[in-house]
C-alpha atoms as a PDB file:
ATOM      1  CA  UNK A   1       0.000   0.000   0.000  1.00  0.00           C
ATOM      2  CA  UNK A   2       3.061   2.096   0.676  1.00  0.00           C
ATOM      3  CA  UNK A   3       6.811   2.367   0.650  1.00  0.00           C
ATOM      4  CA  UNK A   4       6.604  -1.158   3.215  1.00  0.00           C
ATOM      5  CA  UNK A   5       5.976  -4.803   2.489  1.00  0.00           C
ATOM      6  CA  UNK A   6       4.699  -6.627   5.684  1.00  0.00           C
ATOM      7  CA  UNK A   7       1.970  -8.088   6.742  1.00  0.00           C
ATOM      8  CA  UNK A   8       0.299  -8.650  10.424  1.00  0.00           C
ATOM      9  CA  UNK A   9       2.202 -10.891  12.251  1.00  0.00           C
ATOM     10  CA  UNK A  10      -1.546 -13.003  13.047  1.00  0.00           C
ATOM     11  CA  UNK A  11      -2.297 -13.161   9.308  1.00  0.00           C
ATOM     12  CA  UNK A  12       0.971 -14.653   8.237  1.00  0.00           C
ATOM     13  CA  UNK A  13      -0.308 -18.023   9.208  1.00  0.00           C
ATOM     14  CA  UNK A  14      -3.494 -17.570   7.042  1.00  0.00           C
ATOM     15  CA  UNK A  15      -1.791 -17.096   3.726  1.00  0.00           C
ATOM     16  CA  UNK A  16      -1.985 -13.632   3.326  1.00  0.00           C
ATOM     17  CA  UNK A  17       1.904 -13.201   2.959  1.00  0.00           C
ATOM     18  CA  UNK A  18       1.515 -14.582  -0.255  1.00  0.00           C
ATOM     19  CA  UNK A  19       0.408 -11.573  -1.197  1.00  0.00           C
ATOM     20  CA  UNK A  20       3.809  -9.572  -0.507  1.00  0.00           C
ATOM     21  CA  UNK A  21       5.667 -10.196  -3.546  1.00  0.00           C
ATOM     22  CA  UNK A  22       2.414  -7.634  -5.015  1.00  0.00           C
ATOM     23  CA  UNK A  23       3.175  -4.995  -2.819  1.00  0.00           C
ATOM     24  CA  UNK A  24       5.679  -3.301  -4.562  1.00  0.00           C
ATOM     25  CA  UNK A  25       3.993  -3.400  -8.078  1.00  0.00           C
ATOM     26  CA  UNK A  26       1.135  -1.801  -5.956  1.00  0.00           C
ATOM     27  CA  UNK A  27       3.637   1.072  -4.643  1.00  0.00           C
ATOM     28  CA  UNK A  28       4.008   2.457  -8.055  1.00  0.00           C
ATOM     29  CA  UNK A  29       0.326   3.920  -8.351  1.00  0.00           C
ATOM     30  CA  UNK A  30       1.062   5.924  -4.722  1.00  0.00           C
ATOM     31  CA  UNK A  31       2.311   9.531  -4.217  1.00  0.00           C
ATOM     32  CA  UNK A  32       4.419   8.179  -1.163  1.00  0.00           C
ATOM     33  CA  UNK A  33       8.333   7.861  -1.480  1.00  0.00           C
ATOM     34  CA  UNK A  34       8.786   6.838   1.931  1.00  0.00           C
ATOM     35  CA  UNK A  35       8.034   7.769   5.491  1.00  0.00           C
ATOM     36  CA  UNK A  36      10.791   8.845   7.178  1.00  0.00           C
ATOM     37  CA  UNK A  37      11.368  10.831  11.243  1.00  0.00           C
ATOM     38  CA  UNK A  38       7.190  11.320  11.746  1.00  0.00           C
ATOM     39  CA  UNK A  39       7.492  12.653   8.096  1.00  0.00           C
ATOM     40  CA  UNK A  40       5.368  11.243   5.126  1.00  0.00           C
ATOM     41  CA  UNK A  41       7.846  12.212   1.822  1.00  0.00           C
ATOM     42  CA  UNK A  42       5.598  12.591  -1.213  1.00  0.00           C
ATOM     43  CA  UNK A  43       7.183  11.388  -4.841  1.00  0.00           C
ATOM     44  CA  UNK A  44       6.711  15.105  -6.320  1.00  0.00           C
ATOM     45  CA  UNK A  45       9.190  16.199  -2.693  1.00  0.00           C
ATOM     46  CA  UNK A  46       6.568  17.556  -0.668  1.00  0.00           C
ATOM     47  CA  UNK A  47       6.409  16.640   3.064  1.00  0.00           C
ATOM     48  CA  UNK A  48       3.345  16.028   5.286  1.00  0.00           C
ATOM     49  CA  UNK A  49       2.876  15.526   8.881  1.00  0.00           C
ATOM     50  CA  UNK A  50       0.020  14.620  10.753  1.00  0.00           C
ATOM     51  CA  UNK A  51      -1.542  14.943  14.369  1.00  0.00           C
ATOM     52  CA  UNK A  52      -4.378  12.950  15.764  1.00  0.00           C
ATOM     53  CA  UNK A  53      -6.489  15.269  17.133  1.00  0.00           C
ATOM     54  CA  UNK A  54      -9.101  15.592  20.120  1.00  0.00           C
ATOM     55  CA  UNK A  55     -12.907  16.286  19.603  1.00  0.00           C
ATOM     56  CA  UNK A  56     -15.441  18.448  22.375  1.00  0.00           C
ATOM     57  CA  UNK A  57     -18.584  17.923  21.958  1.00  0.00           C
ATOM     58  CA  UNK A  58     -20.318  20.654  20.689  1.00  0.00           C
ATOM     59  CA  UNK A  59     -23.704  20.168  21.352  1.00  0.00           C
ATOM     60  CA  UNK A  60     -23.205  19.976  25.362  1.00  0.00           C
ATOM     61  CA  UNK A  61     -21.417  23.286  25.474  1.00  0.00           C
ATOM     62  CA  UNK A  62     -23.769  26.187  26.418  1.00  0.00           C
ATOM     63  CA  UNK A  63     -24.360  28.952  23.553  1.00  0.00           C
ATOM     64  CA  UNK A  64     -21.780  31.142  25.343  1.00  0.00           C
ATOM     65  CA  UNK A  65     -19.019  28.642  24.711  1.00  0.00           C
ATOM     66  CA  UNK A  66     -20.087  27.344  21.316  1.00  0.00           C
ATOM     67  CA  UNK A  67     -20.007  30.998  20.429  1.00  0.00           C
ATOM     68  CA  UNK A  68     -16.155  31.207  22.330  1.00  0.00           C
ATOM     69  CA  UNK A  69     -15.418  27.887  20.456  1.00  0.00           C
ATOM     70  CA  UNK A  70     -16.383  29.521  16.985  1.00  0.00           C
ATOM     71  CA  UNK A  71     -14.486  32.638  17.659  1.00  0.00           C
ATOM     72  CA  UNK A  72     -11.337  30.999  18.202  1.00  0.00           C
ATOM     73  CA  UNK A  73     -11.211  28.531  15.434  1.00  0.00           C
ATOM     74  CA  UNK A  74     -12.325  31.679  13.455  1.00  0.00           C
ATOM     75  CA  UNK A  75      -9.061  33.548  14.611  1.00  0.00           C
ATOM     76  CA  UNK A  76      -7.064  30.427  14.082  1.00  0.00           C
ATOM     77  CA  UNK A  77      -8.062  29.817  10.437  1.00  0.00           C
ATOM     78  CA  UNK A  78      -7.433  33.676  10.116  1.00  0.00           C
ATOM     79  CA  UNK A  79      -3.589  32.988  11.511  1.00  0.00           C
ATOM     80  CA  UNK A  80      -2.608  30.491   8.933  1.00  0.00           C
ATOM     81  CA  UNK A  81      -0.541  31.167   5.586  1.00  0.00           C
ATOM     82  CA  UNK A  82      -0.826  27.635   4.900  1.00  0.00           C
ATOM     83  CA  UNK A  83      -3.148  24.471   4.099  1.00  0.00           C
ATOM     84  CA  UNK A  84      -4.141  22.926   6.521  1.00  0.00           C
ATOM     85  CA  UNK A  85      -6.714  19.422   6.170  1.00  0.00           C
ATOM     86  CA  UNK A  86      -8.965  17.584   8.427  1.00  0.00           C
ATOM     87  CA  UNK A  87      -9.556  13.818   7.882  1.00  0.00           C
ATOM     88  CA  UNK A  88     -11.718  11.548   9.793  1.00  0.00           C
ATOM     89  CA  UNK A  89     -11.243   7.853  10.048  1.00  0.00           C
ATOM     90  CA  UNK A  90     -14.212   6.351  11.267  1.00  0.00           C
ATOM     91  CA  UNK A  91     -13.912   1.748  11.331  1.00  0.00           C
ATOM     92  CA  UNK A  92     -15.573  -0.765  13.190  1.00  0.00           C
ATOM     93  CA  UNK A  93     -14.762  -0.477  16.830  1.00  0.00           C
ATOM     94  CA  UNK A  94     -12.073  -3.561  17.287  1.00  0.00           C
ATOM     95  CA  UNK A  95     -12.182  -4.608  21.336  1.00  0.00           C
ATOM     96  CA  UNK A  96     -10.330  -8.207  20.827  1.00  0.00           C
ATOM     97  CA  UNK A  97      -7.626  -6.580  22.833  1.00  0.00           C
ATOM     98  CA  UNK A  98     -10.247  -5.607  25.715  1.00  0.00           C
ATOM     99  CA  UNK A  99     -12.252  -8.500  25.824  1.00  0.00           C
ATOM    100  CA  UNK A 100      -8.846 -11.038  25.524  1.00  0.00           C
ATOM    101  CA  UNK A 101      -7.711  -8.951  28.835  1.00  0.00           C
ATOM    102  CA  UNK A 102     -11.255  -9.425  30.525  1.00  0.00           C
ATOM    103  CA  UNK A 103     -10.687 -13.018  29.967  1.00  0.00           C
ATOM    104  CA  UNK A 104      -7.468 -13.341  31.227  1.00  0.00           C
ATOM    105  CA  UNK A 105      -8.316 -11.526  34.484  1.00  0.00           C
ATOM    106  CA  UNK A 106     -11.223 -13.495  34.824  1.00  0.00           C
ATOM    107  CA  UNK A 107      -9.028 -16.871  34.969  1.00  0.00           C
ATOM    108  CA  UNK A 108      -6.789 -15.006  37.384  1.00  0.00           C
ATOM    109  CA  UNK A 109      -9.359 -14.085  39.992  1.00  0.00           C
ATOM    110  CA  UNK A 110      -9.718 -16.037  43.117  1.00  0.00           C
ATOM    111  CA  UNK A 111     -12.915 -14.876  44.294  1.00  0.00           C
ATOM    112  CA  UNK A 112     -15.550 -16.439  42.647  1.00  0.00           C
ATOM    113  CA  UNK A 113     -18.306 -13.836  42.523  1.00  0.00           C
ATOM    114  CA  UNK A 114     -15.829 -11.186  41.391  1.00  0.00           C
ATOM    115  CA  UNK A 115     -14.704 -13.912  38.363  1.00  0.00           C
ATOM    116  CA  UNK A 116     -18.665 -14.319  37.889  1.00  0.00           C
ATOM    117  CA  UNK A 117     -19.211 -10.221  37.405  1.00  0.00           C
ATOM    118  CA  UNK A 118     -16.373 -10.096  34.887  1.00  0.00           C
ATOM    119  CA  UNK A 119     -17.566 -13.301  33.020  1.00  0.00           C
ATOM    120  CA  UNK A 120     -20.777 -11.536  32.826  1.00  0.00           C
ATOM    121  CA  UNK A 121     -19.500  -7.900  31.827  1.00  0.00           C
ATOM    122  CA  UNK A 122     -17.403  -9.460  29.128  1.00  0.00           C
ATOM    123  CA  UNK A 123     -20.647 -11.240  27.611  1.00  0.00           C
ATOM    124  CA  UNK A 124     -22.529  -7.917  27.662  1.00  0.00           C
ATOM    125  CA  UNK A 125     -19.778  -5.989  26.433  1.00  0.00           C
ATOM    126  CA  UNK A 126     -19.372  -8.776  23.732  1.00  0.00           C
ATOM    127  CA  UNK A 127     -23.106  -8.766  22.889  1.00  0.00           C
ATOM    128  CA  UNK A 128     -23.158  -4.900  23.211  1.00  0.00           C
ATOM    129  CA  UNK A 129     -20.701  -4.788  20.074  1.00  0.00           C
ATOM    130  CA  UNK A 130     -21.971  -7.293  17.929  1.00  0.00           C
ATOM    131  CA  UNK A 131     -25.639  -5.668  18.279  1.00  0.00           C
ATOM    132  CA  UNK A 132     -25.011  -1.761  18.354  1.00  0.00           C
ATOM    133  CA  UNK A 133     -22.310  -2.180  15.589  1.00  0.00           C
ATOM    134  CA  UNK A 134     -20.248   0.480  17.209  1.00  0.00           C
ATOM    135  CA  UNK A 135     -17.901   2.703  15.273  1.00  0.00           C
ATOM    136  CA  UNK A 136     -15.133   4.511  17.008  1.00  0.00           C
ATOM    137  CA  UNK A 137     -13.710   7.450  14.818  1.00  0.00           C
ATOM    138  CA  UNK A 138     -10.036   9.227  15.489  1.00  0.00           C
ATOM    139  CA  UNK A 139      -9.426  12.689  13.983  1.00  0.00           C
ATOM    140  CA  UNK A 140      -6.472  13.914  12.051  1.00  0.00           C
ATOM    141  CA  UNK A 141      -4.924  17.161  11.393  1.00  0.00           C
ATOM    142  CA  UNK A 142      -2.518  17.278   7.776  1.00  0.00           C
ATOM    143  CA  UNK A 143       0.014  19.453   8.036  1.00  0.00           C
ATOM    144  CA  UNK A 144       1.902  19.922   4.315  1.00  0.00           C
ATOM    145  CA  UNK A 145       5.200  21.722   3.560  1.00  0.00           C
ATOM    146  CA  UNK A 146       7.197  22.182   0.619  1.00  0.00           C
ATOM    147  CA  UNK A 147       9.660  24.644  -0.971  1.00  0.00           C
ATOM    148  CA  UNK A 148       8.471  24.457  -4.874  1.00  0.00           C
ATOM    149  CA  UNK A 149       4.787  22.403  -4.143  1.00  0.00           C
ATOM    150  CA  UNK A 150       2.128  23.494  -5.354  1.00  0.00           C
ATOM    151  CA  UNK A 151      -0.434  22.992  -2.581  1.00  0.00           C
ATOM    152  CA  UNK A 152      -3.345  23.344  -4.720  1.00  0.00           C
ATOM    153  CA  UNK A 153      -2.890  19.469  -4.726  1.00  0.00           C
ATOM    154  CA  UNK A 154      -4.406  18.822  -1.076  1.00  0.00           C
ATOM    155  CA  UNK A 155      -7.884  20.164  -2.323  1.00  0.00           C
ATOM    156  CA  UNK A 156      -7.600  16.324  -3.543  1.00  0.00           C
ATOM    157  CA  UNK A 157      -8.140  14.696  -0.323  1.00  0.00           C
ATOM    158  CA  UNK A 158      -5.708  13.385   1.599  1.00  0.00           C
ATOM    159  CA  UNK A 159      -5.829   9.915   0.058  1.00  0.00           C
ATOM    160  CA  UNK A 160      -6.601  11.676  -3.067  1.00  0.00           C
ATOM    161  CA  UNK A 161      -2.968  13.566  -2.400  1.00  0.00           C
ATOM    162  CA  UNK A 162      -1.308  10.456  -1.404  1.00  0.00           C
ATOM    163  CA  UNK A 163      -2.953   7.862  -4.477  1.00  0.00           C
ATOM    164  CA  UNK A 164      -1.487   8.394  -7.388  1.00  0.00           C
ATOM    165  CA  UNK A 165      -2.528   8.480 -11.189  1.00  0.00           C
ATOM    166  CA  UNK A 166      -0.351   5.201 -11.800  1.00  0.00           C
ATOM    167  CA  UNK A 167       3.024   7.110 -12.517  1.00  0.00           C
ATOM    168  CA  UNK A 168       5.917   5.379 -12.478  1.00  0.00           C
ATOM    169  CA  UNK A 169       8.512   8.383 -12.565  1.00  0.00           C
ATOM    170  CA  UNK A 170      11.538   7.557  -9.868  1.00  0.00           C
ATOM    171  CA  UNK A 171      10.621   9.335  -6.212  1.00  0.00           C
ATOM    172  CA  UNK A 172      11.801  12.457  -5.106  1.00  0.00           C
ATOM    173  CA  UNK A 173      15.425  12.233  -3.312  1.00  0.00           C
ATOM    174  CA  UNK A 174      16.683  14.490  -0.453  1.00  0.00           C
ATOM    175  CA  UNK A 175      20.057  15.158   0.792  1.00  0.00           C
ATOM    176  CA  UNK A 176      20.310  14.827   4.204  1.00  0.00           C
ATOM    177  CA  UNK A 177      21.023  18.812   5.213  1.00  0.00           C
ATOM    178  CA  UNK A 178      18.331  19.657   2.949  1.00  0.00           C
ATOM    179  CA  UNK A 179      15.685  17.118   4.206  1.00  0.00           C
ATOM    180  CA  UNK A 180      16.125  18.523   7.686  1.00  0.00           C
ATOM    181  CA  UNK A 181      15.676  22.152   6.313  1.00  0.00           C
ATOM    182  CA  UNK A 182      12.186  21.594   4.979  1.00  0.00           C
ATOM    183  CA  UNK A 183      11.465  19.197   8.280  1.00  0.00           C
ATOM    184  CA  UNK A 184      12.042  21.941  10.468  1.00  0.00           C
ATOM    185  CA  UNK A 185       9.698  24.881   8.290  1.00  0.00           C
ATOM    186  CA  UNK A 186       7.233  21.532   8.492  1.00  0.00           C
ATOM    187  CA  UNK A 187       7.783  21.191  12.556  1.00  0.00           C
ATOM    188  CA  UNK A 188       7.145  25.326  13.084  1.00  0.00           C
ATOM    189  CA  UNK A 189       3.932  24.674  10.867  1.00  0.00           C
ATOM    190  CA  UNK A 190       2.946  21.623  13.150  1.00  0.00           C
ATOM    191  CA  UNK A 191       3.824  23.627  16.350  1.00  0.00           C
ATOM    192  CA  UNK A 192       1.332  26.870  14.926  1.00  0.00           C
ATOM    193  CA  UNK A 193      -1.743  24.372  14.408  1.00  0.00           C
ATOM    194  CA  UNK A 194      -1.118  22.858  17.605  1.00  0.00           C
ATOM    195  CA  UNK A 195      -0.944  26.304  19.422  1.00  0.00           C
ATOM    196  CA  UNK A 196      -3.764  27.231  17.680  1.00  0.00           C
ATOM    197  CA  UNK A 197      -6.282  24.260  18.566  1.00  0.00           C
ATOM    198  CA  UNK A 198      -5.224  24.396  22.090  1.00  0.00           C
ATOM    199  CA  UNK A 199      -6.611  27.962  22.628  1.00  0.00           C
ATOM    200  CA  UNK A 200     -10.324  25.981  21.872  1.00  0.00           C
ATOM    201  CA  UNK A 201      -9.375  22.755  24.440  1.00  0.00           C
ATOM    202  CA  UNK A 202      -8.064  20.201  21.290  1.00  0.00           C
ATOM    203  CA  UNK A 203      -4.999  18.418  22.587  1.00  0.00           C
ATOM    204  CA  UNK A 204      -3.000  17.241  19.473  1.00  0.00           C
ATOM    205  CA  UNK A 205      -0.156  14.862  19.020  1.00  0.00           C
ATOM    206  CA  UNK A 206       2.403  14.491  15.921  1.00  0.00           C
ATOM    207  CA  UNK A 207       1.864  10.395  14.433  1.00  0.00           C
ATOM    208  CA  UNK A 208       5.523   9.147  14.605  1.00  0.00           C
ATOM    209  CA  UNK A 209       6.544   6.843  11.778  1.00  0.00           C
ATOM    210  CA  UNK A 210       5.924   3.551  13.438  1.00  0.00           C
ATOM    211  CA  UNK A 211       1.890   5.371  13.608  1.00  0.00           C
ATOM    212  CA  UNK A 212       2.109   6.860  10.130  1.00  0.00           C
ATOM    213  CA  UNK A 213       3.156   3.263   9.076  1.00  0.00           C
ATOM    214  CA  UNK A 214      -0.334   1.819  10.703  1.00  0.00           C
ATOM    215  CA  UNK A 215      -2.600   4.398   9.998  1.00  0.00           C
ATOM    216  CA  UNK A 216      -1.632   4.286   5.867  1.00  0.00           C
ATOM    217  CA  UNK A 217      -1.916   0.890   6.672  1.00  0.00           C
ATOM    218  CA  UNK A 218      -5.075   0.388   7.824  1.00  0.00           C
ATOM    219  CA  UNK A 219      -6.611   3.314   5.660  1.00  0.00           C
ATOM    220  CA  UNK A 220      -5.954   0.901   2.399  1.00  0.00           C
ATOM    221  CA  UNK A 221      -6.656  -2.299   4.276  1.00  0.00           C
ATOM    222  CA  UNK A 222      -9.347  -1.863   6.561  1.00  0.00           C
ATOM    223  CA  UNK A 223     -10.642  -5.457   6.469  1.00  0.00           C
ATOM    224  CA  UNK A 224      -7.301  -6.825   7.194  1.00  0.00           C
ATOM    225  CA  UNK A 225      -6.333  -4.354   9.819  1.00  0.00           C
ATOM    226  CA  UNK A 226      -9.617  -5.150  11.751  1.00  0.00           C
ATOM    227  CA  UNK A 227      -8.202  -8.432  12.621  1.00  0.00           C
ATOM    228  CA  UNK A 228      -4.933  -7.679  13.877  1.00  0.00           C
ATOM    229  CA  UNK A 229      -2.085  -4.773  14.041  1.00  0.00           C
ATOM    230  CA  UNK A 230       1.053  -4.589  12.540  1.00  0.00           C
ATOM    231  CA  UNK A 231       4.174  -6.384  13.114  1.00  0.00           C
ATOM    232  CA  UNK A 232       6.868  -4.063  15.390  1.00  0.00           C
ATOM    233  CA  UNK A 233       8.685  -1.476  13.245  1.00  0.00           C
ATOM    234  CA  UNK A 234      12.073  -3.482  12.925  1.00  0.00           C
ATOM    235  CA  UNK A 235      10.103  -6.213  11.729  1.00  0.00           C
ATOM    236  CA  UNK A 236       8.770  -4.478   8.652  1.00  0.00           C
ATOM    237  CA  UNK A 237      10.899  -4.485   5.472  1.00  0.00           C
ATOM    238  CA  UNK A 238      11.206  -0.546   4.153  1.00  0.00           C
ATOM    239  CA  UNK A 239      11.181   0.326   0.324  1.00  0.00           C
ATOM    240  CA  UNK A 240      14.302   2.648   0.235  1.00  0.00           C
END
């Protein structure tokens, strides 16, 4: 899907491996070179970052802080020179990893009505899921940067920015000086959106590149990232 060929370490065993020797053919038709410090290096040398963002509910504030809340976004859209995106990624809401732990503590527990509660909390939570179909949703902030970009190209959406039109011209090099240049103008854009959505209560945080690495991942495989994560960052073979 991008510049990585891996697969889940819990799918490996199913066959879907098989499928890695594809990867790279698939590569070709993306605007990502590679993914490199918490930066996302596009083919065409523009950078992005991106910060998973907060939410505040809206609708429980009283009109006197909506009103507050839409004055300072207002001023921070006002402050920026730049484009800035907002994605949402909204998937089925995976609890394997809670319920698994549930289940564990419940073999652990001595006391025999306590290990009857949890048995019974993990069935509702179980049956809660499977019934409500819940959906969790995380929020994302896209942060681009580049010296000779033309940024025009994030009105495409930011898979639309990131999938490309089946090129197959060589990717975009950097020397290393040069590369950390153009991360640092990216870093003082990063730090100004962050300022900016803390003044209305959004707490933001920069994806590293093991999380940049997962969330491409799972944005071009969502029904095989639903049944496991990825395999640890050392693990993963890198396109250079």
């Amino acid at each position: 899907m991008f510049p990585f060929s891996s697969q889940p370490k819990n799918l490996k065993a199913n066959g879907v491996s098989a499928q890695k020797k594809n990867f790279k053919s698939v590569q070709r038709y993306l605007d990502i070179a590679e993914i490199r410090d918490g930066v996302v290096i596009l083919k065409n040398g523009g950078l992005r970052a991106a910060m998973m963002v907060s939410s505040i509910n809206f609708a429980l504030k009283s009109q006197d802080e909506q009103e507050a809340i839409v004055y300072h976004f207002q001023n921070f859209l006002n402050s920026l020179d730049f484009s800035v995106q907002i994605a949402i990624n909204s998937r089925k809401l995976n609890i394997e990893d809670y319920y698994s732990a549930l289940l564990l503590r419940e073999k652990e527990q001595s006391n025999e009505l306590l290990k009857i509660q949890i048995a019974e909390y993990r069935n509702f939570i179980k049956g809660l899921v499977e019934m409500s179909n819940i959906v969790s949703k995380n929020f994302y902030a896209i942060v681009p940067y580049s010296a000779a970009e033309d940024f025009a190209q994030l009105s495409k959406g930011f898979l639309g920015g990131l999938a490309g039109k089946g090129s197959t011209e060589q990717k975009f090099t950097f020397k290393e000086e040069e590369f950390d240049k153009n991360k640092g103008q990216l870093w003082q854009r990063v730090e100004h959106v962050a300022n900016g959505l803390a003044g209305i209560g959004i707490r933001t945080t920069p994806l590293n590149t093991q999380e940049l690495i997962e969330l491409f991942y799972m944005l071009y495989n969502p029904d095989i990232s639903e049944r496991g994560g990825l395999a640890a960052m050392e693990e993963l073979d890198i396109a250079k």
